[in-house]
Protein backbone atom coordinates (compact mmCIF):
# COMPACT_ATOMS: atom_id res chain seq x y z
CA UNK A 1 -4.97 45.92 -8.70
CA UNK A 2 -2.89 43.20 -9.86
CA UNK A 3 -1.93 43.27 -13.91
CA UNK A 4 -2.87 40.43 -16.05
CA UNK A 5 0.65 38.96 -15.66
CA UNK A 6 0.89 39.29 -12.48
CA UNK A 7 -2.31 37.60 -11.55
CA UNK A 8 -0.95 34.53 -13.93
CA UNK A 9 2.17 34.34 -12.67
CA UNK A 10 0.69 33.76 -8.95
CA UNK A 11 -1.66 31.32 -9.96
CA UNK A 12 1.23 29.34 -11.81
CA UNK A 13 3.32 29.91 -8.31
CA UNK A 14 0.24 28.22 -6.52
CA UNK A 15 -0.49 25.32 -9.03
CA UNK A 16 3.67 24.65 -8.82
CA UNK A 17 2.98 24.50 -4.61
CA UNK A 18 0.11 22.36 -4.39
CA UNK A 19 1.62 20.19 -6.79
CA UNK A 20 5.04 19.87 -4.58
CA UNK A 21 2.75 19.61 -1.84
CA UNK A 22 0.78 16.38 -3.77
CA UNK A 23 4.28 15.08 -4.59
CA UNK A 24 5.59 15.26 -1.42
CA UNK A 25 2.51 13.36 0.15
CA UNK A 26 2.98 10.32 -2.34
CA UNK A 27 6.50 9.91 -2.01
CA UNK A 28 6.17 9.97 1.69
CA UNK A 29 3.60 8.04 1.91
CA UNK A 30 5.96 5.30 0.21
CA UNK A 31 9.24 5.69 2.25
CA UNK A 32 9.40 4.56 5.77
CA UNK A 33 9.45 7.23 8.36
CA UNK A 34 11.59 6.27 11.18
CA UNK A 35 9.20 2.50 11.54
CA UNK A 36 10.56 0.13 10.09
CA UNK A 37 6.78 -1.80 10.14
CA UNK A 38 6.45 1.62 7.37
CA UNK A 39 8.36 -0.01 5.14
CA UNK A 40 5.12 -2.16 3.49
CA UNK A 41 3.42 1.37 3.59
CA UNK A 42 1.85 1.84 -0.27
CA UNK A 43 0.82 0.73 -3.38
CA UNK A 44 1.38 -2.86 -4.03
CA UNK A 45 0.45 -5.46 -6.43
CA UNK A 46 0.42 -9.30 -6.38
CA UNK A 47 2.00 -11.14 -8.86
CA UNK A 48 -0.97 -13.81 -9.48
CA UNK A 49 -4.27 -11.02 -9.79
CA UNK A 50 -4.19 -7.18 -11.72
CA UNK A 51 -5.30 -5.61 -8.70
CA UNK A 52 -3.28 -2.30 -6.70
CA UNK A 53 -3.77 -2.79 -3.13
CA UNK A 54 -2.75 0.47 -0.85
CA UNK A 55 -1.27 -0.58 2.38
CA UNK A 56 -1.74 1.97 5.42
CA UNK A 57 -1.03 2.45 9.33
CA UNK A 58 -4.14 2.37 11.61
CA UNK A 59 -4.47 2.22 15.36
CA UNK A 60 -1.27 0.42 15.76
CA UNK A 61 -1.16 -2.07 12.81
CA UNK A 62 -1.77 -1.78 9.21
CA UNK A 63 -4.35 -2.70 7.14
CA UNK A 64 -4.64 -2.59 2.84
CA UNK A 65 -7.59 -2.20 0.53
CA UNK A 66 -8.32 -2.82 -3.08
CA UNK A 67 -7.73 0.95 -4.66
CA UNK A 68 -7.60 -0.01 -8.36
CA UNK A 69 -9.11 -3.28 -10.38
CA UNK A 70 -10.55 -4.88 -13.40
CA UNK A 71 -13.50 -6.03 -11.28
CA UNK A 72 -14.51 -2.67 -10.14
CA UNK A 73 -16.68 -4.55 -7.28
CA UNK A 74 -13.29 -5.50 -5.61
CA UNK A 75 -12.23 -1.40 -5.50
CA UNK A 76 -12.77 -0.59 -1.44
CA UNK A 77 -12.58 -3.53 -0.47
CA UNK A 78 -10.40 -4.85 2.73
CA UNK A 79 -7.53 -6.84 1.71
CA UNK A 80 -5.53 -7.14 4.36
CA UNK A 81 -6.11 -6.55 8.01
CA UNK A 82 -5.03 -6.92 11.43
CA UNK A 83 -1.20 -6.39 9.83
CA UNK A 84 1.59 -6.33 13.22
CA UNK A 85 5.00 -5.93 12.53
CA UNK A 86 7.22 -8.17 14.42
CA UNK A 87 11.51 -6.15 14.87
CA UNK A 88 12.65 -9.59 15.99
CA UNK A 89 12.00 -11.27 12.59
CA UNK A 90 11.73 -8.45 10.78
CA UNK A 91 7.91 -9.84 9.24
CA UNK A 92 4.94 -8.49 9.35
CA UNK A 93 1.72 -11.03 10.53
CA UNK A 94 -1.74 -10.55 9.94
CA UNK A 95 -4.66 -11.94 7.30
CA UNK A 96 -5.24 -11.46 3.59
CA UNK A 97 -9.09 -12.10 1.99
CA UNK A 98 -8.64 -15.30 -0.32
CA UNK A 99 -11.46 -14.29 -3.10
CA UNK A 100 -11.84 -17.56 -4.21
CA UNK A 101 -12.55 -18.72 -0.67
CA UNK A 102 -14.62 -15.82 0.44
CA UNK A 103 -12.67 -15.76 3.84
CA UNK A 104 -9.70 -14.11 5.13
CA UNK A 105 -6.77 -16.76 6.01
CA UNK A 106 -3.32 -15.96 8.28
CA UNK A 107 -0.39 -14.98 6.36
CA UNK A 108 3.15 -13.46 6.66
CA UNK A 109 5.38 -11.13 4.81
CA UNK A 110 8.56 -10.71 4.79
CA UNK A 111 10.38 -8.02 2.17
CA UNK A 112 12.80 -8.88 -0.59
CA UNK A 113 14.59 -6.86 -3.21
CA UNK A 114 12.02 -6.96 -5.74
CA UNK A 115 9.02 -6.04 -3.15
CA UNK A 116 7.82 -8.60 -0.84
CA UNK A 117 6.44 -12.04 -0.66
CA UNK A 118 3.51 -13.36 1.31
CA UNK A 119 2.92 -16.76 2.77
CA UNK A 120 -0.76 -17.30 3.30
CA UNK A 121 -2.64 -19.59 5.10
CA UNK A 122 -0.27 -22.65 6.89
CA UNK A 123 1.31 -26.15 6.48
CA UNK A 124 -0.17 -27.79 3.05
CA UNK A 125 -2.44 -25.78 2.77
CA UNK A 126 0.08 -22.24 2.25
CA UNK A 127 0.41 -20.28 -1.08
CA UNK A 128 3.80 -18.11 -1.74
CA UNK A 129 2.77 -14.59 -3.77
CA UNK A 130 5.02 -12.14 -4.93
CA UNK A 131 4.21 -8.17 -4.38
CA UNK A 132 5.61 -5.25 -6.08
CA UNK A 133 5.36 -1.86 -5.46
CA UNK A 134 3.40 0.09 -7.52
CA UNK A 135 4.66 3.55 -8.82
């Protein structure tokens, strides 16, 4: 039978593993893994609304949804969708949900050294937002 100390000391050992483990998952999850698409992989924020939006991979593109906001009715919602990445341009294309219009509308990113910065919607009728990462 284990002693006292011994029994603490393991189940410091396994909190100090799990939370490498946790760690490790977030900062991967931010760092691009071989893809260069990866690289919009995370936590993001726009500059014009104080919401986190988590960008992720599926089935081929990506896609992002509202994971932390004053309006709590926003949290799980789609954001972004139907994200491609395109290596010739290095941009990414897809749509973005305009709140105030209730729809989604085209858009393109394209990364910069502060984050990245989205072009939605085309012509006249475009908007230019800012995005940084979120730590």
């Amino acid at each position: 039978m284990p002693t006292t100390t011994t029994r603490r000391l393991l189940v410091f050992v396994a909190a100090f593993i799990a939370g490498v483990a946790v760690c490790a998952s977030v900062v991967m999850a931010q760092q691009p893994q071989g893809n260069p698409g990866d690289a919009i992989v995370g936590d993001w924020r726009p500059a014009d609304m104080n919401v986190d939006v988590r960008i992720f991979p599926s089935n081929g593109q990506y896609l992002g949804g509202v994971v932390k906001a004053d309006n709590q009715e926003m949290v799980n919602k789609e954001m972004l969708r139907g994200i491609t990445f395109d290596p010739n341009t290095n941009t990414w294309k897809g749509e973005v949900f305009a709140i105030k219009r209730g729809q989604f509308f085209p858009m393109t990113i394209k990364m910069t050294p502060t984050g990245f910065e989205m072009v939605a919607g085309s012509g006249i009728m475009s908007k230019t937002i800012e995005w940084v990462r979120v730590q």
